[in-house]
N, C-alpha and C. Protein backbone atom coordinates (compact mmCIF):
# COMPACT_ATOMS: atom_id res chain seq x y z
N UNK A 1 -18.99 1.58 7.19
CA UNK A 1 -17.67 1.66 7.74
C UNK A 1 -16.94 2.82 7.11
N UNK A 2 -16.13 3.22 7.83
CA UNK A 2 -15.07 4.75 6.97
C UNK A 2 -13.77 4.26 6.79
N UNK A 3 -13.23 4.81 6.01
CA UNK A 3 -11.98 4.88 5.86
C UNK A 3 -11.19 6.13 4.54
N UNK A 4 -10.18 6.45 5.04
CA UNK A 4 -9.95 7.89 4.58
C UNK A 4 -10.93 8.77 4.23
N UNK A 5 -11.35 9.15 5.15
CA UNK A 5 -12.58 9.95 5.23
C UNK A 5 -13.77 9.60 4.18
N UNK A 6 -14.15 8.87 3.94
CA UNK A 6 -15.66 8.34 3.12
C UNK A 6 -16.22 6.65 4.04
N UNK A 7 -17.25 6.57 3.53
CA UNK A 7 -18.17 5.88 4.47
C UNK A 7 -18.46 4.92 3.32
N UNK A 8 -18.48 3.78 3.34
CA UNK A 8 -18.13 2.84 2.47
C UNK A 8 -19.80 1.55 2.99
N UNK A 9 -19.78 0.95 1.86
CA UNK A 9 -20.92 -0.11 2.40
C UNK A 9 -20.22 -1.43 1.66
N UNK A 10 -20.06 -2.49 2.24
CA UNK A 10 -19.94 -3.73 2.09
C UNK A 10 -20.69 -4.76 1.16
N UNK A 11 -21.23 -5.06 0.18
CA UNK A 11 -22.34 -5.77 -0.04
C UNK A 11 -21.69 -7.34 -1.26
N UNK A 12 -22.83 -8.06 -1.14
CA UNK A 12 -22.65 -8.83 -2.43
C UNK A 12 -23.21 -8.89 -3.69
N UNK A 13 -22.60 -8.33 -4.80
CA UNK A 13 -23.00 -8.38 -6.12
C UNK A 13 -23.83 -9.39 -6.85
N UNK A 14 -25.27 -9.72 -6.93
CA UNK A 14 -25.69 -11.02 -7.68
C UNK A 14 -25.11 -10.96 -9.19
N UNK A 15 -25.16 -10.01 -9.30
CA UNK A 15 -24.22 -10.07 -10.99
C UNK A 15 -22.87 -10.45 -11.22
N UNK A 16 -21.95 -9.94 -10.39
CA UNK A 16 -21.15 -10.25 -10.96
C UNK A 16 -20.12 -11.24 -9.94
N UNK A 17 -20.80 -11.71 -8.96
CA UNK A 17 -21.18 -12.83 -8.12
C UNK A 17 -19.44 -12.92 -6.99
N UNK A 18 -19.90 -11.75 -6.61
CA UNK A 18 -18.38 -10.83 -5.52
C UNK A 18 -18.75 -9.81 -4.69
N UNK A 19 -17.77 -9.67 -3.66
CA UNK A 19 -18.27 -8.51 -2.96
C UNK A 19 -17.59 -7.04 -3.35
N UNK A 20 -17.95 -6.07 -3.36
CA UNK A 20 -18.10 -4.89 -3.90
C UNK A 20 -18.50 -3.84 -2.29
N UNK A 21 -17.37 -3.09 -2.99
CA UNK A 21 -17.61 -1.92 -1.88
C UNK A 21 -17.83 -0.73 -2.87
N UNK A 22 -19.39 -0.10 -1.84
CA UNK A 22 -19.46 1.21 -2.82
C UNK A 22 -19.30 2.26 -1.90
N UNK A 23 -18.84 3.91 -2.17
CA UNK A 23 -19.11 4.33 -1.02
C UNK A 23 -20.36 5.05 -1.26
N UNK A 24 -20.65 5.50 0.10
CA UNK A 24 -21.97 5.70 0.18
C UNK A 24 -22.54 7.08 -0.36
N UNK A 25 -21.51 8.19 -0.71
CA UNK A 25 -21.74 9.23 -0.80
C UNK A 25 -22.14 8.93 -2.35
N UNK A 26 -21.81 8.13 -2.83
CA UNK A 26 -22.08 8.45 -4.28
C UNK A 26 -23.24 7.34 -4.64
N UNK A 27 -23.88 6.74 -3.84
CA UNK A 27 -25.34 5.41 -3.89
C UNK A 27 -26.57 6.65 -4.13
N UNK A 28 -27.20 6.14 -4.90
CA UNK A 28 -28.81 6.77 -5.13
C UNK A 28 -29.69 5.96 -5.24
N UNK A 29 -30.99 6.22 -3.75
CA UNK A 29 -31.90 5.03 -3.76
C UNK A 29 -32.15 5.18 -5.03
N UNK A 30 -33.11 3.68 -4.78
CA UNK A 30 -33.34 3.02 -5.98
C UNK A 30 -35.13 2.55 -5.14
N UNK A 31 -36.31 2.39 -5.78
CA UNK A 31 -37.24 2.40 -5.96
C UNK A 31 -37.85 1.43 -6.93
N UNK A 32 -38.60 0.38 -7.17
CA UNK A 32 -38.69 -0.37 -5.93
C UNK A 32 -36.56 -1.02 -5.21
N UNK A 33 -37.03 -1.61 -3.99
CA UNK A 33 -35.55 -1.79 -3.49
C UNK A 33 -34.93 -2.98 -4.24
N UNK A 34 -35.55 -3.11 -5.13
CA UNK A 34 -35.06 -5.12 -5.57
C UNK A 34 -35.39 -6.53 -4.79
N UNK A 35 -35.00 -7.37 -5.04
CA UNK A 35 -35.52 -8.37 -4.41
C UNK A 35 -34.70 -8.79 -3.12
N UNK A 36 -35.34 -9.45 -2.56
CA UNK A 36 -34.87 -9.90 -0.91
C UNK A 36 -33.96 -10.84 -0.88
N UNK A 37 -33.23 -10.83 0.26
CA UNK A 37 -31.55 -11.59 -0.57
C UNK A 37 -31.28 -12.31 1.33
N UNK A 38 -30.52 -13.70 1.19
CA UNK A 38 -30.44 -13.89 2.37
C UNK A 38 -28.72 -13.86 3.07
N UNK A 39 -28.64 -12.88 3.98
CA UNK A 39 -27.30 -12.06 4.44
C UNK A 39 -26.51 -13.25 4.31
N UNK A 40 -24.92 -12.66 4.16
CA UNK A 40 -23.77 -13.75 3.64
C UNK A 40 -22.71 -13.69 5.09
N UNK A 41 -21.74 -14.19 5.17
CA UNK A 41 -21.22 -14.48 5.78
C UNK A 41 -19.79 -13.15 5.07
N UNK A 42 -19.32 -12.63 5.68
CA UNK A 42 -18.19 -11.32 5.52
C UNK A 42 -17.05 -12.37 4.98
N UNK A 43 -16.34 -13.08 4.13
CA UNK A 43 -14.91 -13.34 4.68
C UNK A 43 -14.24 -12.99 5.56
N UNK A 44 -13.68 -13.81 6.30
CA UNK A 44 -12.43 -13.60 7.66
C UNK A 44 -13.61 -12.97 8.52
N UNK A 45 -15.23 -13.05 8.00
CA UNK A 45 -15.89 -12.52 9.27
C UNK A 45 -16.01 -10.75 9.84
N UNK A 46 -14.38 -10.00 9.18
CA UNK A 46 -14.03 -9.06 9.73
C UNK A 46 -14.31 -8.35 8.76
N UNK A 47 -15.61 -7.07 8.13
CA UNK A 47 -15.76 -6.42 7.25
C UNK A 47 -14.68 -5.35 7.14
N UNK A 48 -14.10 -4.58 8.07
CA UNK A 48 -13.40 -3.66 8.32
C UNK A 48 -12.12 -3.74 7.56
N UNK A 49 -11.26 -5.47 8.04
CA UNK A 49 -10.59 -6.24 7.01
C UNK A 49 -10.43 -6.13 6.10
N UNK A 50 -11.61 -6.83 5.29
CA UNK A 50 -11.67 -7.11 3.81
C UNK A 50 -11.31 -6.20 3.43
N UNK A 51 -12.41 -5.11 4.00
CA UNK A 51 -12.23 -3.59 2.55
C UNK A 51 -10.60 -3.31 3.18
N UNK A 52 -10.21 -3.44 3.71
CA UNK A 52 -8.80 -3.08 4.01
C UNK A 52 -8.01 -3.59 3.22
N UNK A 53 -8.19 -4.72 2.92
CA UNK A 53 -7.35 -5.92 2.05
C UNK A 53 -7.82 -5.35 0.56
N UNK A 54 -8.90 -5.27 0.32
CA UNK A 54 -9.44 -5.05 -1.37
C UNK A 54 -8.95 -3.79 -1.43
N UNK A 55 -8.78 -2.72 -0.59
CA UNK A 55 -8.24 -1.30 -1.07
C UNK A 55 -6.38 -1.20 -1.31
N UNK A 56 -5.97 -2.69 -0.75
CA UNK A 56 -4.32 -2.81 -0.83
C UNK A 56 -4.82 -3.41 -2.39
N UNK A 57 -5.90 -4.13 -2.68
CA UNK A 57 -5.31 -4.48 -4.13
C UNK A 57 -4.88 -6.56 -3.79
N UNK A 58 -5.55 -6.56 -2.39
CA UNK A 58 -5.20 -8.01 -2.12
C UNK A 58 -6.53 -8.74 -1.17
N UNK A 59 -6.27 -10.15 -1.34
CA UNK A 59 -8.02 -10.78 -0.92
C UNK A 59 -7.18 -10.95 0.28
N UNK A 60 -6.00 -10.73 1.42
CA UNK A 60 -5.70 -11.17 2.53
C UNK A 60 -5.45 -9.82 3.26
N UNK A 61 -6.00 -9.77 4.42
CA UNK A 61 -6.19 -7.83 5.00
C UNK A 61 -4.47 -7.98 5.21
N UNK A 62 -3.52 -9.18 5.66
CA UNK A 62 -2.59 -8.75 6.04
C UNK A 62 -1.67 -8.71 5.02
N UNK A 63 -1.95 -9.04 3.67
CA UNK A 63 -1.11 -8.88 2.34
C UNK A 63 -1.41 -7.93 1.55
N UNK A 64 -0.30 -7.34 0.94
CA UNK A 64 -0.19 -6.42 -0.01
C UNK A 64 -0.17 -7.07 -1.38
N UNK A 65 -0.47 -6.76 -2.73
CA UNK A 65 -0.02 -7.61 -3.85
C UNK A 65 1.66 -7.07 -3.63
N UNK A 66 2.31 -6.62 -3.55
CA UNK A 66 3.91 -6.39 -3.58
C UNK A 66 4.43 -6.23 -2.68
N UNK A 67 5.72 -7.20 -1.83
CA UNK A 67 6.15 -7.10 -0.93
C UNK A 67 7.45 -7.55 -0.70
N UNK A 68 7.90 -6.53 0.17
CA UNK A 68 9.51 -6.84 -0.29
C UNK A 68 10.44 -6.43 0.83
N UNK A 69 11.48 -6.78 1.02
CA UNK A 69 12.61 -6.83 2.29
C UNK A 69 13.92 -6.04 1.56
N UNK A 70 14.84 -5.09 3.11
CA UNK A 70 15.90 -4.36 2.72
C UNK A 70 16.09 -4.33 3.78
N UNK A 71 17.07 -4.21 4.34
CA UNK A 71 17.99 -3.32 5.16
C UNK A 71 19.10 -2.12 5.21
N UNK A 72 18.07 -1.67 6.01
CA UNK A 72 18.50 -0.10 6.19
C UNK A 72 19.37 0.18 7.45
N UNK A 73 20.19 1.29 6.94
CA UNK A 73 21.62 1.86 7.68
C UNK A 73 21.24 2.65 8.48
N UNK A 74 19.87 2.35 9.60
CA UNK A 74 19.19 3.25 10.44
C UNK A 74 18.87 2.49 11.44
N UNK A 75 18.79 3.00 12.93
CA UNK A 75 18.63 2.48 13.85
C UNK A 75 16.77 2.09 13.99
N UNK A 76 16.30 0.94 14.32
CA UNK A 76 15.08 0.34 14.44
C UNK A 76 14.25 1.36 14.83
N UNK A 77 14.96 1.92 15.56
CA UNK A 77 13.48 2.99 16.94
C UNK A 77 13.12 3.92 15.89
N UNK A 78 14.47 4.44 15.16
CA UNK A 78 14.17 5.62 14.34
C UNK A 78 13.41 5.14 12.89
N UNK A 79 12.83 3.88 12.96
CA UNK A 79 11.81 3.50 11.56
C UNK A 79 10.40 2.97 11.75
N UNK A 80 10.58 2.58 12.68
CA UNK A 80 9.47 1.83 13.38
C UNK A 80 8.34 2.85 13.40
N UNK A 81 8.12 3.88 13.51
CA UNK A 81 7.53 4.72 14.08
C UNK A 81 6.36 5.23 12.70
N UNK A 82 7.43 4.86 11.57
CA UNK A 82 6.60 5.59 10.43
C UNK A 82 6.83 4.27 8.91
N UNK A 83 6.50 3.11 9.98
CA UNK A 83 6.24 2.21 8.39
C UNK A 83 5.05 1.39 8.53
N UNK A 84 4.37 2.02 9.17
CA UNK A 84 2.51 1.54 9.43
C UNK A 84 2.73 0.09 9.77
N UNK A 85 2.06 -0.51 8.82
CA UNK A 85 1.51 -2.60 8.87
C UNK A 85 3.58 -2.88 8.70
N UNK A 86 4.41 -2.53 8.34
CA UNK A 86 5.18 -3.14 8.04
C UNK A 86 5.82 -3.69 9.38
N UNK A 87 7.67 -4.95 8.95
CA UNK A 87 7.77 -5.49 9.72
C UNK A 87 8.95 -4.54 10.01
N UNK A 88 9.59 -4.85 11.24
CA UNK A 88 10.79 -3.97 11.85
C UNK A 88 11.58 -4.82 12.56
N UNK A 89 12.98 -4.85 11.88
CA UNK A 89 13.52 -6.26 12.97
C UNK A 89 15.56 -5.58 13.24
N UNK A 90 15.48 -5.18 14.68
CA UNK A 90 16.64 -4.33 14.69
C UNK A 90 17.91 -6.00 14.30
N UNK A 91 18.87 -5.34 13.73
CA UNK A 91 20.36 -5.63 13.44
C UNK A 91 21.36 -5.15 13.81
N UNK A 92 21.12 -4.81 15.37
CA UNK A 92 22.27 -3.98 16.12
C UNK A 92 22.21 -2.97 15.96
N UNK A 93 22.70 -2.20 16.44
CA UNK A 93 22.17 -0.63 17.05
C UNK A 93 22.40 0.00 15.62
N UNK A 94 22.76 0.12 14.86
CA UNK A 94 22.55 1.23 13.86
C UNK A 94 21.94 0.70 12.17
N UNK A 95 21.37 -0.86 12.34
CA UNK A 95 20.60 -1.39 11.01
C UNK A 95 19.53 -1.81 11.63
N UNK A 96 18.48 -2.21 10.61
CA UNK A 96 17.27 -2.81 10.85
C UNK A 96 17.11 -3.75 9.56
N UNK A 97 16.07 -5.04 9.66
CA UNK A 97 15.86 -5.60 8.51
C UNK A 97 14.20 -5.22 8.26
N UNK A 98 13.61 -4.25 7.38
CA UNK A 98 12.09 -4.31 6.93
C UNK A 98 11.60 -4.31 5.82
N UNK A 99 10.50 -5.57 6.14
CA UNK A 99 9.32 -5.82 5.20
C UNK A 99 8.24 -5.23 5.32
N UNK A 100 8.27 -4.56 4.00
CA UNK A 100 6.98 -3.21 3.88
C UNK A 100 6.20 -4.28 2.88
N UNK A 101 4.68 -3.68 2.65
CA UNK A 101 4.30 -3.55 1.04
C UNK A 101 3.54 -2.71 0.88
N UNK A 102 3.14 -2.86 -0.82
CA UNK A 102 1.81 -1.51 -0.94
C UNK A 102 1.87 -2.50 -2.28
N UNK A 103 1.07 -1.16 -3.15
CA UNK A 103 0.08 -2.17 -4.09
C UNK A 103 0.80 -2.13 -5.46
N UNK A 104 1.62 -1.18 -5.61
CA UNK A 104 2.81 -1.93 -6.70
C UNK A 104 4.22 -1.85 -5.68
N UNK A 105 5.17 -2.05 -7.17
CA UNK A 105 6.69 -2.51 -7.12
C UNK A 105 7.31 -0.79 -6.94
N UNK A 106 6.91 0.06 -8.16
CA UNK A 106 7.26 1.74 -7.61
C UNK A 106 6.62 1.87 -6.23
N UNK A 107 5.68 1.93 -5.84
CA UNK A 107 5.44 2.20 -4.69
C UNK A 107 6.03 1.51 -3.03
N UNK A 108 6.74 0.10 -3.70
CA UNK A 108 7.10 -0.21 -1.89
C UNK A 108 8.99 0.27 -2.44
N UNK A 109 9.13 0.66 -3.72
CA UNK A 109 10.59 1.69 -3.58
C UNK A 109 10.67 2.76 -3.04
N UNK A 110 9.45 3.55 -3.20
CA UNK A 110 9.57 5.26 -2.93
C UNK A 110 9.08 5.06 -0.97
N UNK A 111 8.37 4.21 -1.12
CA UNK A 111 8.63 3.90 0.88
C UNK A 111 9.44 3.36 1.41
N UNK A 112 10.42 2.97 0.48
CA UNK A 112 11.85 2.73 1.15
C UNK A 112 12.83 3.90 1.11
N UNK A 113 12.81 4.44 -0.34
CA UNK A 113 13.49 5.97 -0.19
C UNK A 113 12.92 6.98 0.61
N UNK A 114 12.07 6.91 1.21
CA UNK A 114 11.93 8.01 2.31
C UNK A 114 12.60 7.81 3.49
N UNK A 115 13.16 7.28 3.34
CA UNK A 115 13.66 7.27 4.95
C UNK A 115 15.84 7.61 4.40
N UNK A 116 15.91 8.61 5.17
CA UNK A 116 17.63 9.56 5.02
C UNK A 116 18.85 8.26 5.55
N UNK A 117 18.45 6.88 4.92
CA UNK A 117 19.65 5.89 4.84
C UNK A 117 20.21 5.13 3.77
N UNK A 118 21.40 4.42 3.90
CA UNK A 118 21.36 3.50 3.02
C UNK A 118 20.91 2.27 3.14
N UNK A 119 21.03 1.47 1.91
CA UNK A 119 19.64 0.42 1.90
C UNK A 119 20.42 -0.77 1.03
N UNK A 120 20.12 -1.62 1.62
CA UNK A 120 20.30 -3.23 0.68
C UNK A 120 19.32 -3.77 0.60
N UNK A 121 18.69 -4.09 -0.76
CA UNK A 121 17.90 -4.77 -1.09
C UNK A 121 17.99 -6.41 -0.95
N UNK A 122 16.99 -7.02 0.21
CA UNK A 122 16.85 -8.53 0.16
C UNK A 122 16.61 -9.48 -0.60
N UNK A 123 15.19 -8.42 -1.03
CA UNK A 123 14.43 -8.75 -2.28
C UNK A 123 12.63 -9.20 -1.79
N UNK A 124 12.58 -8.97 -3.28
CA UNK A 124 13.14 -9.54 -4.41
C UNK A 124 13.48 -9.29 -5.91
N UNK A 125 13.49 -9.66 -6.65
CA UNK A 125 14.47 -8.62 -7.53
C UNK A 125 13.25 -8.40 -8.11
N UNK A 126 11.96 -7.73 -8.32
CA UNK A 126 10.97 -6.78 -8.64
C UNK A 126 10.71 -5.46 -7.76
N UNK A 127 11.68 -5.93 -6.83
CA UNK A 127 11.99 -4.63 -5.36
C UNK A 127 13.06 -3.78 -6.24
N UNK A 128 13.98 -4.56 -6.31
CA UNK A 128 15.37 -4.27 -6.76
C UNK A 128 15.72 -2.99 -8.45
N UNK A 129 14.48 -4.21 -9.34
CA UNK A 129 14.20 -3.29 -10.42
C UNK A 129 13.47 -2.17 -10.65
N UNK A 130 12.21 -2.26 -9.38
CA UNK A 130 11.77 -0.93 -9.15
C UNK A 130 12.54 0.42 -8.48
N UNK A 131 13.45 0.00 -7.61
CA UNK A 131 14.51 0.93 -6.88
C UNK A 131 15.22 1.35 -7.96
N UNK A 132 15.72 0.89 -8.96
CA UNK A 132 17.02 1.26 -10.27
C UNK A 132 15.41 2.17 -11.13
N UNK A 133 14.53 1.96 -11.52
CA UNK A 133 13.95 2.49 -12.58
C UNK A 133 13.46 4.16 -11.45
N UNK A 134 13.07 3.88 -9.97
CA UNK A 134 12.85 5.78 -9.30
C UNK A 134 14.06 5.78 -9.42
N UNK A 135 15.23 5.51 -9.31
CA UNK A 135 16.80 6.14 -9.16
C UNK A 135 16.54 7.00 -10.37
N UNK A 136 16.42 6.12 -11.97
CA UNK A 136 16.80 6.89 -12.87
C UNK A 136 15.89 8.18 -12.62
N UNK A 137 14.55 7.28 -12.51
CA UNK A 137 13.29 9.07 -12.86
C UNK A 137 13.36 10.02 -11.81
N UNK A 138 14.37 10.15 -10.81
CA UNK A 138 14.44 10.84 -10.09
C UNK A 138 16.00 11.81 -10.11
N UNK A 139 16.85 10.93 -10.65
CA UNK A 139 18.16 11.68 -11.85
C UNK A 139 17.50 12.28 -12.67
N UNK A 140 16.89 12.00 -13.25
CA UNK A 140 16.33 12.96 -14.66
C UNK A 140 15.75 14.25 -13.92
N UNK A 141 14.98 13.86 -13.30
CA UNK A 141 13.90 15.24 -12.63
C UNK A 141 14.85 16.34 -11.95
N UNK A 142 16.16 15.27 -10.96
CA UNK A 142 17.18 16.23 -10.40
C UNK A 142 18.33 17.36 -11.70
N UNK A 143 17.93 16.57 -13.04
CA UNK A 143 19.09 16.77 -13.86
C UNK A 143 18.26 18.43 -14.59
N UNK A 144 17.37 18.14 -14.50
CA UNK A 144 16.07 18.67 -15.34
C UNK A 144 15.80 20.33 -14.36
N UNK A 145 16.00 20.35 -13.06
CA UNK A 145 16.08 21.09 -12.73
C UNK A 145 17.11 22.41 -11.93
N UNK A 146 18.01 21.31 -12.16
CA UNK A 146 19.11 21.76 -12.02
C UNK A 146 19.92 22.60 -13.66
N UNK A 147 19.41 21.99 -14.45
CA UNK A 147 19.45 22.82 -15.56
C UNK A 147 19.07 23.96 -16.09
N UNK A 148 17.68 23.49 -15.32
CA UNK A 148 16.59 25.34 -15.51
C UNK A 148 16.59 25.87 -14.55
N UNK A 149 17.73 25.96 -13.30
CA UNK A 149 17.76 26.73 -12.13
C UNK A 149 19.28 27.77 -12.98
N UNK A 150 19.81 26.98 -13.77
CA UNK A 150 20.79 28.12 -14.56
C UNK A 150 20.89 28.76 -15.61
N UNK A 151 19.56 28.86 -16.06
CA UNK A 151 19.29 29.36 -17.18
C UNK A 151 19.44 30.77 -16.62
N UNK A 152 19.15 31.91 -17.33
CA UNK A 152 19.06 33.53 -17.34
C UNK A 152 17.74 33.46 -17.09
């Protein structure tokens, strides 16, 4: 199966008694092949899934480990378009309420700051504390260069 451009294989580990995705570009036969093994059943059936779910960092393809709700000071049509798996739920013509995730707490902040609105956090407050800790590191970086843009 592929995904972001590499070709991935599905299998089950007798060692360490799990499934394991390797990709394929980096496998080197092996000689003799090992012993004969009798095929397993995929979870959810759907291989494509899983590794979808294990590359979020979660055993459910439709869960993220971090996930979190805000509403934004932007009209639905204009978000919908660019928040992939997430949810989109208009609040009258110029808010929306959405539930994103990804695989940490910095990361479902900085996919909420991309988008040119303001934002209320629903939660939950590991949303909330990740949004205040990019605010600061992103003051510093703005402070940082704005300093050495006036130097001589």
């Amino acid at each position: 199966m592929g995904r972001a451009g590499g070709c991935y294989l599905l299998a089950w580990d007798f060692e360490r008694a799990d499934w394991r995705t390797f990709r394929v570009d980096r496998m080197v036969p092996r000689t003799p092949t090992g012993p004969r093994f009798t095929p397993r059943e995929v979870p959810g059936s759907d291989a494509s899934a899983f590794v979808a779910a294990r590359f979020r960092g979660s055993d459910s393809p439709d869960a993220w480990p971090c996930q979190g709700t805000v509403i934004l000071h932007i009209p639905a049509a204009d978000v919908a378009p660019f928040v992939g798996g997430a949810t989109v739920e208009p609040l009258g013509t110029d808010r929306c309420r959405v539930t994103l995730g990804a695989w940490s707490w910095p990361a479902v902040a900085a996919s909420v700051a991309r988008f040119d609105a303001d934002v209320e956090i629903v939660g939950p407050r590991e949303l909330a504390e990740a949004c205040a800790a990019l605010a600061e590191r992103l003051a510093r970086a703005a402070s940082t260069a704005a300093a050495s843009s006036t130097r001589p």
